[in-house]
PDB file of N, CA and C in Angstrom:
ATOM      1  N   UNK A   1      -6.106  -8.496 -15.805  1.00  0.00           N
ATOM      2  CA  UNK A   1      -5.832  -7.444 -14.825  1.00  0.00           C
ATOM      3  C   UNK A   1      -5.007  -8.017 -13.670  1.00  0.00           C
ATOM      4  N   UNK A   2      -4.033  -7.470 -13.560  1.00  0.00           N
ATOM      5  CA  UNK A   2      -2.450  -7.865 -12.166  1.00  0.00           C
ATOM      6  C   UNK A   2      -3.970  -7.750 -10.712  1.00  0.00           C
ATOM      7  N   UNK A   3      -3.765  -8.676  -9.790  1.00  0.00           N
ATOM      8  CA  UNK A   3      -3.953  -8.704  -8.718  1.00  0.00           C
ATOM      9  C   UNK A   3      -3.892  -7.526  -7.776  1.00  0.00           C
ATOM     10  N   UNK A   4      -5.023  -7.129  -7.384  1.00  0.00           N
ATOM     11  CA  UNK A   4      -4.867  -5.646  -6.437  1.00  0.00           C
ATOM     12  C   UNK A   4      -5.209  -6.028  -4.683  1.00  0.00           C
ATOM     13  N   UNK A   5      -4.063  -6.067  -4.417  1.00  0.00           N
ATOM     14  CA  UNK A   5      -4.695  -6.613  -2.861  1.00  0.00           C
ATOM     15  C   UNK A   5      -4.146  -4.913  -1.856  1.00  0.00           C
ATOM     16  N   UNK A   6      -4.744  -4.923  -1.024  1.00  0.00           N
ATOM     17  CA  UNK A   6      -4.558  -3.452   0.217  1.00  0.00           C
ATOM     18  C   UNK A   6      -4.771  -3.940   1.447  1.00  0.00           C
ATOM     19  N   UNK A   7      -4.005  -3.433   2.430  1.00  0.00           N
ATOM     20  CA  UNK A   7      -4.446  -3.872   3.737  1.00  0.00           C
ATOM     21  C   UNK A   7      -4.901  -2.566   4.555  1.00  0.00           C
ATOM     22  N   UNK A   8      -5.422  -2.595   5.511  1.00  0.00           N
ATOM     23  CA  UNK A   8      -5.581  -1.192   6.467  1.00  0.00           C
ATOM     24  C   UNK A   8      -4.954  -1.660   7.858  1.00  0.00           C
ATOM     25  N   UNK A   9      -4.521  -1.042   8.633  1.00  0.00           N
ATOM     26  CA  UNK A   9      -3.613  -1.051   9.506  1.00  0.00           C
ATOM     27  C   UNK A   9      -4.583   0.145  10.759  1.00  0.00           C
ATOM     28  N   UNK A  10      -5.423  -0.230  11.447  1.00  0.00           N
ATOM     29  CA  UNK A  10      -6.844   0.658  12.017  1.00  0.00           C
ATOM     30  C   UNK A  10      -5.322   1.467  12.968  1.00  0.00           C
ATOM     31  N   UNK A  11      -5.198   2.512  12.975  1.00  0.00           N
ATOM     32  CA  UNK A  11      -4.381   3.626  13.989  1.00  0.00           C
ATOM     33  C   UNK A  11      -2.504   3.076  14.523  1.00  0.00           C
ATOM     34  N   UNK A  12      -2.414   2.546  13.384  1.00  0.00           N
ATOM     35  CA  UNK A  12      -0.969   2.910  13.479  1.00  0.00           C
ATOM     36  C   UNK A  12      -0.485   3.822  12.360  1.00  0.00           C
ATOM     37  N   UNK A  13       0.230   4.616  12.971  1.00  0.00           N
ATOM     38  CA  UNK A  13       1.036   6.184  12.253  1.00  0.00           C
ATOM     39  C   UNK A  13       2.267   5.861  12.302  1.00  0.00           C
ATOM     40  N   UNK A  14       2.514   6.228  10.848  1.00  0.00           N
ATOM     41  CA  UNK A  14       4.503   6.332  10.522  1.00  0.00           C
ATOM     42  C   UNK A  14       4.607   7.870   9.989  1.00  0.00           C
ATOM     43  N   UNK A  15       5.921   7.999  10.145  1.00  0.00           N
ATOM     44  CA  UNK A  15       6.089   8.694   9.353  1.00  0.00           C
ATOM     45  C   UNK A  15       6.310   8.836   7.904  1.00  0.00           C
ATOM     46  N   UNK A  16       6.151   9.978   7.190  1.00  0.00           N
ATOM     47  CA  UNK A  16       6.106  10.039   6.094  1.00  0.00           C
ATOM     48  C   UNK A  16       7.544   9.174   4.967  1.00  0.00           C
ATOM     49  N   UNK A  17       8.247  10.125   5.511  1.00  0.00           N
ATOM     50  CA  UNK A  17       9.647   9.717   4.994  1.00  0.00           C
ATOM     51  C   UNK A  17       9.870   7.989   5.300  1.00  0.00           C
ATOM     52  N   UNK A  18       9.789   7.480   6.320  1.00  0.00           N
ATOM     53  CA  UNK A  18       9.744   6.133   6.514  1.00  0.00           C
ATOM     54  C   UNK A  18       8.878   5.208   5.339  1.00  0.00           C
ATOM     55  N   UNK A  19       7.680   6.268   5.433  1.00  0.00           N
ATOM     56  CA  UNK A  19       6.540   5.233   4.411  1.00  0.00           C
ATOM     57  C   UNK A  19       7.423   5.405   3.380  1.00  0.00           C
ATOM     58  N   UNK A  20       7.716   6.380   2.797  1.00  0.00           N
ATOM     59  CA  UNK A  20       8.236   6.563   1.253  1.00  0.00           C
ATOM     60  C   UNK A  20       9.315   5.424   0.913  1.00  0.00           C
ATOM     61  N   UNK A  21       9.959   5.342   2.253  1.00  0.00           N
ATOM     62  CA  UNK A  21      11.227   4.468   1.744  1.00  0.00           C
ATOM     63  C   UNK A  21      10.825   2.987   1.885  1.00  0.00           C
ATOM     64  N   UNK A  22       9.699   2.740   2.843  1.00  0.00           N
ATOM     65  CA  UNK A  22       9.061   1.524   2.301  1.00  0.00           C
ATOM     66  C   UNK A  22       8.543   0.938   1.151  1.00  0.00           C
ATOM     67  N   UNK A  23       7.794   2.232   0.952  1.00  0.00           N
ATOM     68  CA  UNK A  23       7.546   2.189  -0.745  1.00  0.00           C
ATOM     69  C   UNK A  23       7.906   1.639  -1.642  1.00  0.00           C
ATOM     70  N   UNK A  24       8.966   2.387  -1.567  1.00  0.00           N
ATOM     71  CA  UNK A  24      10.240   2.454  -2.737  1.00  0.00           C
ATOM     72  C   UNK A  24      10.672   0.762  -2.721  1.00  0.00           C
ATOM     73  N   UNK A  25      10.910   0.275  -1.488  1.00  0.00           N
ATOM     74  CA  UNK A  25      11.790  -0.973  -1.456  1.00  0.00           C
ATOM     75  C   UNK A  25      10.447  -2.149  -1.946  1.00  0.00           C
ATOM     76  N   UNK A  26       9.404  -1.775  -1.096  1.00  0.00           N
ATOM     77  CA  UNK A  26       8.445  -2.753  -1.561  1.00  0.00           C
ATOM     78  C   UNK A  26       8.125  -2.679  -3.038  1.00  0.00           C
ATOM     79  N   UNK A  27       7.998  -1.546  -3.911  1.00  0.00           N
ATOM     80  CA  UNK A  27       8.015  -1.828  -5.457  1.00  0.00           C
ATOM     81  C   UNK A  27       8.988  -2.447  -6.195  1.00  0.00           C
ATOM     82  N   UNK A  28      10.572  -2.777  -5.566  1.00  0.00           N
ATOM     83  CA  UNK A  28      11.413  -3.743  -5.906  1.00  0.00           C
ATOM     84  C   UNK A  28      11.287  -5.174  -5.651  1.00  0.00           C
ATOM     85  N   UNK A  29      10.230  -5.410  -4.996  1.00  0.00           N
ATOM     86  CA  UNK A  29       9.523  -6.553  -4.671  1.00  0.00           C
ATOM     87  C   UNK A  29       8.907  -7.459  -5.891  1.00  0.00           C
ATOM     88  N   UNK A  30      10.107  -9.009  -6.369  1.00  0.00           N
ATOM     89  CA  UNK A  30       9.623  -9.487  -7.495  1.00  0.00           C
ATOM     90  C   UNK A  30       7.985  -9.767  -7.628  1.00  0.00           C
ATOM     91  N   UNK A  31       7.980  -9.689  -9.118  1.00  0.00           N
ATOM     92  CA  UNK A  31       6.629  -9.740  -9.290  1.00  0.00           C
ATOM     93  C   UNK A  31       5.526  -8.593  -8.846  1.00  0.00           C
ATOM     94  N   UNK A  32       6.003  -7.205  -8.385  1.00  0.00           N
ATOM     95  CA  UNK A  32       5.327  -6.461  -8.070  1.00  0.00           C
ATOM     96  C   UNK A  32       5.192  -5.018  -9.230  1.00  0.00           C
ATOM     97  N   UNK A  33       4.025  -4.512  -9.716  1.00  0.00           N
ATOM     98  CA  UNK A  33       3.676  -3.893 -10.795  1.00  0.00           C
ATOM     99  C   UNK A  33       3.983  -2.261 -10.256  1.00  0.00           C
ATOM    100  N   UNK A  34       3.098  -2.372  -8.763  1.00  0.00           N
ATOM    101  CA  UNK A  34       2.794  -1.028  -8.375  1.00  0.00           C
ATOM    102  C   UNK A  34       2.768  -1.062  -6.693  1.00  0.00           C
ATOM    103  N   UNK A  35       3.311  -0.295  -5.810  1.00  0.00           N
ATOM    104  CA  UNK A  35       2.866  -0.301  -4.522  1.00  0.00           C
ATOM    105  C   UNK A  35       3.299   1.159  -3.926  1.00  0.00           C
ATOM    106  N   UNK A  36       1.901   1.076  -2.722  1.00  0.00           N
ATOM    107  CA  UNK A  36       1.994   2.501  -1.823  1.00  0.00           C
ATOM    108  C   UNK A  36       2.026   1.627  -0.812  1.00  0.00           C
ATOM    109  N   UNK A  37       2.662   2.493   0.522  1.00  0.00           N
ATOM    110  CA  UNK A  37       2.387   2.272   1.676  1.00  0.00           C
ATOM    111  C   UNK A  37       2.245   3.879   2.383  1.00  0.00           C
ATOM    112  N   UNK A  38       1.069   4.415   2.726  1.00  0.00           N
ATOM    113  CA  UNK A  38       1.152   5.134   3.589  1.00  0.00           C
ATOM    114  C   UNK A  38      -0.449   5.459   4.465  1.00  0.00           C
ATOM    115  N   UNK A  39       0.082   7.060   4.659  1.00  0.00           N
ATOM    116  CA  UNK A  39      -1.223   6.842   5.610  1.00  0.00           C
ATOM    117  C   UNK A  39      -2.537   7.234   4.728  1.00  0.00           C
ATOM    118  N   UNK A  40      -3.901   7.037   5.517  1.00  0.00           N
ATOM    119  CA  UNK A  40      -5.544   7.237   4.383  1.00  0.00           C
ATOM    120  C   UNK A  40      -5.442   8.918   4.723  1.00  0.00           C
ATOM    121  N   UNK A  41      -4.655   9.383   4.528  1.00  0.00           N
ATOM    122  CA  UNK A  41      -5.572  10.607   4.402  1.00  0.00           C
ATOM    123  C   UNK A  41      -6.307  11.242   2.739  1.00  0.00           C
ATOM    124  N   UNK A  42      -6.955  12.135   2.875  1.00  0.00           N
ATOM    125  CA  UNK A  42      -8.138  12.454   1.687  1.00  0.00           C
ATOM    126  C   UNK A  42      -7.082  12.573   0.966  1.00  0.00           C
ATOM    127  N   UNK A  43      -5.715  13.669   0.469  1.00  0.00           N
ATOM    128  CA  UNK A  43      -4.800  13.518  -0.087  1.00  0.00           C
ATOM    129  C   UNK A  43      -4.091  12.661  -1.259  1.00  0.00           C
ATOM    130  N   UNK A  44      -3.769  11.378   0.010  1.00  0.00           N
ATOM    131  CA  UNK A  44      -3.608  10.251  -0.450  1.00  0.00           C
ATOM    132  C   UNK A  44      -4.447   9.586  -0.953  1.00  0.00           C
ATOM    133  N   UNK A  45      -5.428   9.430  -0.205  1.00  0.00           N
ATOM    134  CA  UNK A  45      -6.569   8.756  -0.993  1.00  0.00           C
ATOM    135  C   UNK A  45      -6.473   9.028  -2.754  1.00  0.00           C
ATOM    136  N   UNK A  46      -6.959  10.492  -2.954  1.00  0.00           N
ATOM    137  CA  UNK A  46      -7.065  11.060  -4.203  1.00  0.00           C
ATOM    138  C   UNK A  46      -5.895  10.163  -5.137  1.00  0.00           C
ATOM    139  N   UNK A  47      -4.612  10.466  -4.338  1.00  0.00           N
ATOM    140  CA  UNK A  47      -3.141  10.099  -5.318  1.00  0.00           C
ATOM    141  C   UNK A  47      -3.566   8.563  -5.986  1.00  0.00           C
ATOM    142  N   UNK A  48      -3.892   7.709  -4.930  1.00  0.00           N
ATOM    143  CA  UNK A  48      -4.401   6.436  -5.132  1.00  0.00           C
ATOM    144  C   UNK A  48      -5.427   6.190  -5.839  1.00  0.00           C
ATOM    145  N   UNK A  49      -6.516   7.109  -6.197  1.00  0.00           N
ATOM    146  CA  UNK A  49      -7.276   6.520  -7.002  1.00  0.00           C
ATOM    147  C   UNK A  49      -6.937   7.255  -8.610  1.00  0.00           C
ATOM    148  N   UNK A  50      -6.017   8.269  -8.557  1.00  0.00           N
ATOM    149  CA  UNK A  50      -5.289   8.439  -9.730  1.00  0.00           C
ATOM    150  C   UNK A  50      -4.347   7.873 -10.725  1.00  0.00           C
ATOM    151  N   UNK A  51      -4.270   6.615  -9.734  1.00  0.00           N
ATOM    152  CA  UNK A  51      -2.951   5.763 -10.420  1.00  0.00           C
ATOM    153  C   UNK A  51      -4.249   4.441 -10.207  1.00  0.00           C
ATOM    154  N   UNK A  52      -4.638   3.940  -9.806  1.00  0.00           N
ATOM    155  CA  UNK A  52      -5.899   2.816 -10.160  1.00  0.00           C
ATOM    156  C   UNK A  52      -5.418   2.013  -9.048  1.00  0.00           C
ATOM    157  N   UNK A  53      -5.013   2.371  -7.671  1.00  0.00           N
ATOM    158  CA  UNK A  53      -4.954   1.770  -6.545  1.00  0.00           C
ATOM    159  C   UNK A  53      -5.475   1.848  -5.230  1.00  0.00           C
ATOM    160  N   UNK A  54      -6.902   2.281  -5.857  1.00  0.00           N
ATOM    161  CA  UNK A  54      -7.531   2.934  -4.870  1.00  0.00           C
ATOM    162  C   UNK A  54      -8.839   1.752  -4.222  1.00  0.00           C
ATOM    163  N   UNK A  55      -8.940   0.882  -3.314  1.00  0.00           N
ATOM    164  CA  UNK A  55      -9.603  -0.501  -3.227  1.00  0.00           C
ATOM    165  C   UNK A  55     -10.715   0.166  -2.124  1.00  0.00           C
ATOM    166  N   UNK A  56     -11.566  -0.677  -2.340  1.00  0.00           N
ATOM    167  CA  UNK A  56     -13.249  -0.008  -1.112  1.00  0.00           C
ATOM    168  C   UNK A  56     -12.306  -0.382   0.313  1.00  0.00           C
ATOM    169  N   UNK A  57     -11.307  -1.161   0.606  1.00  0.00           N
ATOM    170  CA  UNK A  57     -10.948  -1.021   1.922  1.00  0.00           C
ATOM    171  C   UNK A  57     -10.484   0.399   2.533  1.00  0.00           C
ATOM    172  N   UNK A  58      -9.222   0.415   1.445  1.00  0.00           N
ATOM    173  CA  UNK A  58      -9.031   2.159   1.385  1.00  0.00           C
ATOM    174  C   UNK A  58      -9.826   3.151   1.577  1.00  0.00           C
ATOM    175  N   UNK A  59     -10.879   3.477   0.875  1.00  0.00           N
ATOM    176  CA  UNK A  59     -11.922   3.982   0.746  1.00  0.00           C
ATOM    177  C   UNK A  59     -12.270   4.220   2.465  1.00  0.00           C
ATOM    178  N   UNK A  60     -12.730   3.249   2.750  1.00  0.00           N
ATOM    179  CA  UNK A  60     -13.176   2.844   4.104  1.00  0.00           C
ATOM    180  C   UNK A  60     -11.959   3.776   5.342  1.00  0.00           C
ATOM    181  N   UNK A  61     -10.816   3.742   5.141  1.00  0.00           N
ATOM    182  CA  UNK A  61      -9.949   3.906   5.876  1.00  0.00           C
ATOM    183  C   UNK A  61      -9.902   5.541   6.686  1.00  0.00           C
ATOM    184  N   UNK A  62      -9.218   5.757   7.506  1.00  0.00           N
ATOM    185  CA  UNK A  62      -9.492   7.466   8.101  1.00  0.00           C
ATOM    186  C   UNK A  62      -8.136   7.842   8.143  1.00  0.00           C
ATOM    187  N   UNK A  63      -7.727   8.832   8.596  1.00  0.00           N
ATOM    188  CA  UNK A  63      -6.710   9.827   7.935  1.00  0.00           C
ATOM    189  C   UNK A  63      -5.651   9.173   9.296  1.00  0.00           C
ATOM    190  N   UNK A  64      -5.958   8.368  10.496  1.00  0.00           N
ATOM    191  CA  UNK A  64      -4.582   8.005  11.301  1.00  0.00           C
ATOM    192  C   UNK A  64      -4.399   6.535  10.960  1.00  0.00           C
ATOM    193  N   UNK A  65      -4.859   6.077   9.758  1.00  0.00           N
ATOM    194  CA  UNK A  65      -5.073   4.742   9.582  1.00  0.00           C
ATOM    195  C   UNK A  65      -4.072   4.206   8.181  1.00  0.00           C
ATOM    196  N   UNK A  66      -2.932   3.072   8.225  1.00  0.00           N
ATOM    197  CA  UNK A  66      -1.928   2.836   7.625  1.00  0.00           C
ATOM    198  C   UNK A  66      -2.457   2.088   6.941  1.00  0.00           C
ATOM    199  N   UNK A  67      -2.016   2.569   5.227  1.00  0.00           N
ATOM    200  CA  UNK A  67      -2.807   1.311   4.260  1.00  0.00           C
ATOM    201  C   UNK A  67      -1.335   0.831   3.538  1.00  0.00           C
ATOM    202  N   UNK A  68      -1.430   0.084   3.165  1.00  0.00           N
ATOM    203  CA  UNK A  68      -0.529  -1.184   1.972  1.00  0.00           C
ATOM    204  C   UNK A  68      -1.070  -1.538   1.118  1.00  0.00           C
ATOM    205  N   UNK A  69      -1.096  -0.822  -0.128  1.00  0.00           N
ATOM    206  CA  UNK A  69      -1.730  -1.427  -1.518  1.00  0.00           C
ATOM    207  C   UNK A  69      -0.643  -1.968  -2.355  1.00  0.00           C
ATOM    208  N   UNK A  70      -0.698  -2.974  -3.151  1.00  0.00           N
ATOM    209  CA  UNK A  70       0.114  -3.866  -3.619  1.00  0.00           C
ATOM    210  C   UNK A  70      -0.422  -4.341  -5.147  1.00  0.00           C
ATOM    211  N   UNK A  71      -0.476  -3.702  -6.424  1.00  0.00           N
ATOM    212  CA  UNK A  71      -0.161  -4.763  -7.483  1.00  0.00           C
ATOM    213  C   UNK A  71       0.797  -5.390  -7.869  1.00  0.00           C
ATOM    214  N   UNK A  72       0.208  -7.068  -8.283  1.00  0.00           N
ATOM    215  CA  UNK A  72       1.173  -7.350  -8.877  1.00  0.00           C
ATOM    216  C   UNK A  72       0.593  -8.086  -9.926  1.00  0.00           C
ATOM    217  N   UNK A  73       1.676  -8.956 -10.340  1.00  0.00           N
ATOM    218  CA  UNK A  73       1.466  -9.706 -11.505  1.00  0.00           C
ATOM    219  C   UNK A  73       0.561 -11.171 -10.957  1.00  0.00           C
ATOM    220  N   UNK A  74       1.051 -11.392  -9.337  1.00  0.00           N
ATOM    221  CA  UNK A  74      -0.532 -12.713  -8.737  1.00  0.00           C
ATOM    222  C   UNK A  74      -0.568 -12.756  -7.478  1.00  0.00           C
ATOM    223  N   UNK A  75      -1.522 -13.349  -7.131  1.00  0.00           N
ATOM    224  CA  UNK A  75      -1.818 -12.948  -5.649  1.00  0.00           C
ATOM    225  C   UNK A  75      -0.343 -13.728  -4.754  1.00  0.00           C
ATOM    226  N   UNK A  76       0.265 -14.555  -4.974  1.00  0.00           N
ATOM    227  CA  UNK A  76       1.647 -15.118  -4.318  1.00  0.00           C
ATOM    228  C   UNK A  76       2.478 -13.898  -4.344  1.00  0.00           C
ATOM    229  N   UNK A  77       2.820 -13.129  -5.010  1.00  0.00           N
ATOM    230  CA  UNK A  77       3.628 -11.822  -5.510  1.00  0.00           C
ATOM    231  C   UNK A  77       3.137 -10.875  -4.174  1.00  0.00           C
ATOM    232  N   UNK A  78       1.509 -10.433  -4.485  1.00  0.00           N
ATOM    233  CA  UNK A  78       1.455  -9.279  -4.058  1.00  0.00           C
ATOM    234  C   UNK A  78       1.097  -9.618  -2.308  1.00  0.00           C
ATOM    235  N   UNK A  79       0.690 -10.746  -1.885  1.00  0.00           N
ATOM    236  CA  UNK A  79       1.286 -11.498  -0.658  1.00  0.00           C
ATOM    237  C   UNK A  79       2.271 -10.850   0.006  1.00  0.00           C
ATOM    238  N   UNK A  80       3.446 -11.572  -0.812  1.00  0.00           N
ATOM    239  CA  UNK A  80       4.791 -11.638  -0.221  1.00  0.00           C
ATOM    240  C   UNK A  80       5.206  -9.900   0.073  1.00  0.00           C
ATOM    241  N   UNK A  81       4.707  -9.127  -1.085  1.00  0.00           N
ATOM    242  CA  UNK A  81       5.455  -8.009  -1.021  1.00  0.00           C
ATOM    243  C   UNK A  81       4.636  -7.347   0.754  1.00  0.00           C
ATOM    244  N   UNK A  82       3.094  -7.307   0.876  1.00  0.00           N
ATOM    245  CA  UNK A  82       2.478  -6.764   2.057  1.00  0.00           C
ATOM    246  C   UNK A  82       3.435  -7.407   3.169  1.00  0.00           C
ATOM    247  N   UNK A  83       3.977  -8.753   2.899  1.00  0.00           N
ATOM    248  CA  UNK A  83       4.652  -9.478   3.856  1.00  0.00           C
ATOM    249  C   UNK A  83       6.190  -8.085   4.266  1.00  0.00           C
ATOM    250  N   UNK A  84       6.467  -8.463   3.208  1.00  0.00           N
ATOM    251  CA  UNK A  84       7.926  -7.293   3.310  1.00  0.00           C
ATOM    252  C   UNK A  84       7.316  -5.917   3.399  1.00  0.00           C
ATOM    253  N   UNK A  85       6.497  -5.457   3.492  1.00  0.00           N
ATOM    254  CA  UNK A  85       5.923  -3.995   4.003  1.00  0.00           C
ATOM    255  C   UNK A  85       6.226  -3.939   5.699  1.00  0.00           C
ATOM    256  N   UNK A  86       5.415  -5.358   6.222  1.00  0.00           N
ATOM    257  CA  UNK A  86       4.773  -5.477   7.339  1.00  0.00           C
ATOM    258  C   UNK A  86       6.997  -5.439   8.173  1.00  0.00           C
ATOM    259  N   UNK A  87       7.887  -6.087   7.635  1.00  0.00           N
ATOM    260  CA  UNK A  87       8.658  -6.529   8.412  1.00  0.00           C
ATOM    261  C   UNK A  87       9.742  -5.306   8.555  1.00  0.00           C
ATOM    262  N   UNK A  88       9.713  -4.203   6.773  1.00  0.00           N
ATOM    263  CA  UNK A  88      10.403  -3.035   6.984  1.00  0.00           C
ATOM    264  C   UNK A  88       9.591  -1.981   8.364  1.00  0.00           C
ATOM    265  N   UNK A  89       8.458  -1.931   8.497  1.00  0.00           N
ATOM    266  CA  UNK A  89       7.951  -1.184   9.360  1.00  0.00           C
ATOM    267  C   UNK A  89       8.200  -1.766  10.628  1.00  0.00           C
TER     268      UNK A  89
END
């Protein structure tokens, strides 16, 4: 099973469109299987545990609260990519 790492980000808000295009760039991220970046709301939540990226931090998280979930193929991979989440935002 690829490495599932998530971060929570306690009350910083982006916008939507911003997250998406983070997204997008962070899943071009070598060595990376799968990645979201946006905000916990119930919504999202749901989307995330529909695709199998849904981690008890997440879980934990509240609807003004910024998450970064990251598979990859190893924890150096899915590292680097939260790294390049953290520097597009």
């Amino acid at each position: 099973m690829a490495p599932l790492r998530s971060v929570v980000r306690r009350g910083e808000y982006y916008d939507s469109v911003l997250l998406m295009r983070v997204s997008e760039e962070v899943r071009r991220a070598p060595g990376v299987k799968e990645a979201a970046v946006l905000m916990a709301t119930d919504t999202n939540k749901r989307m995330l545990s529909d695709v199998g990226l849904l981690t008890e931090d997440v879980k934990r998280a509240g609807a003004d609260d910024l998450v970064i979930v990251v598979e990859a193929i190893d924890d150096e991979s899915a590292g680097k990519a939260i790294l390049r989440a953290d520097e597009l935002l």
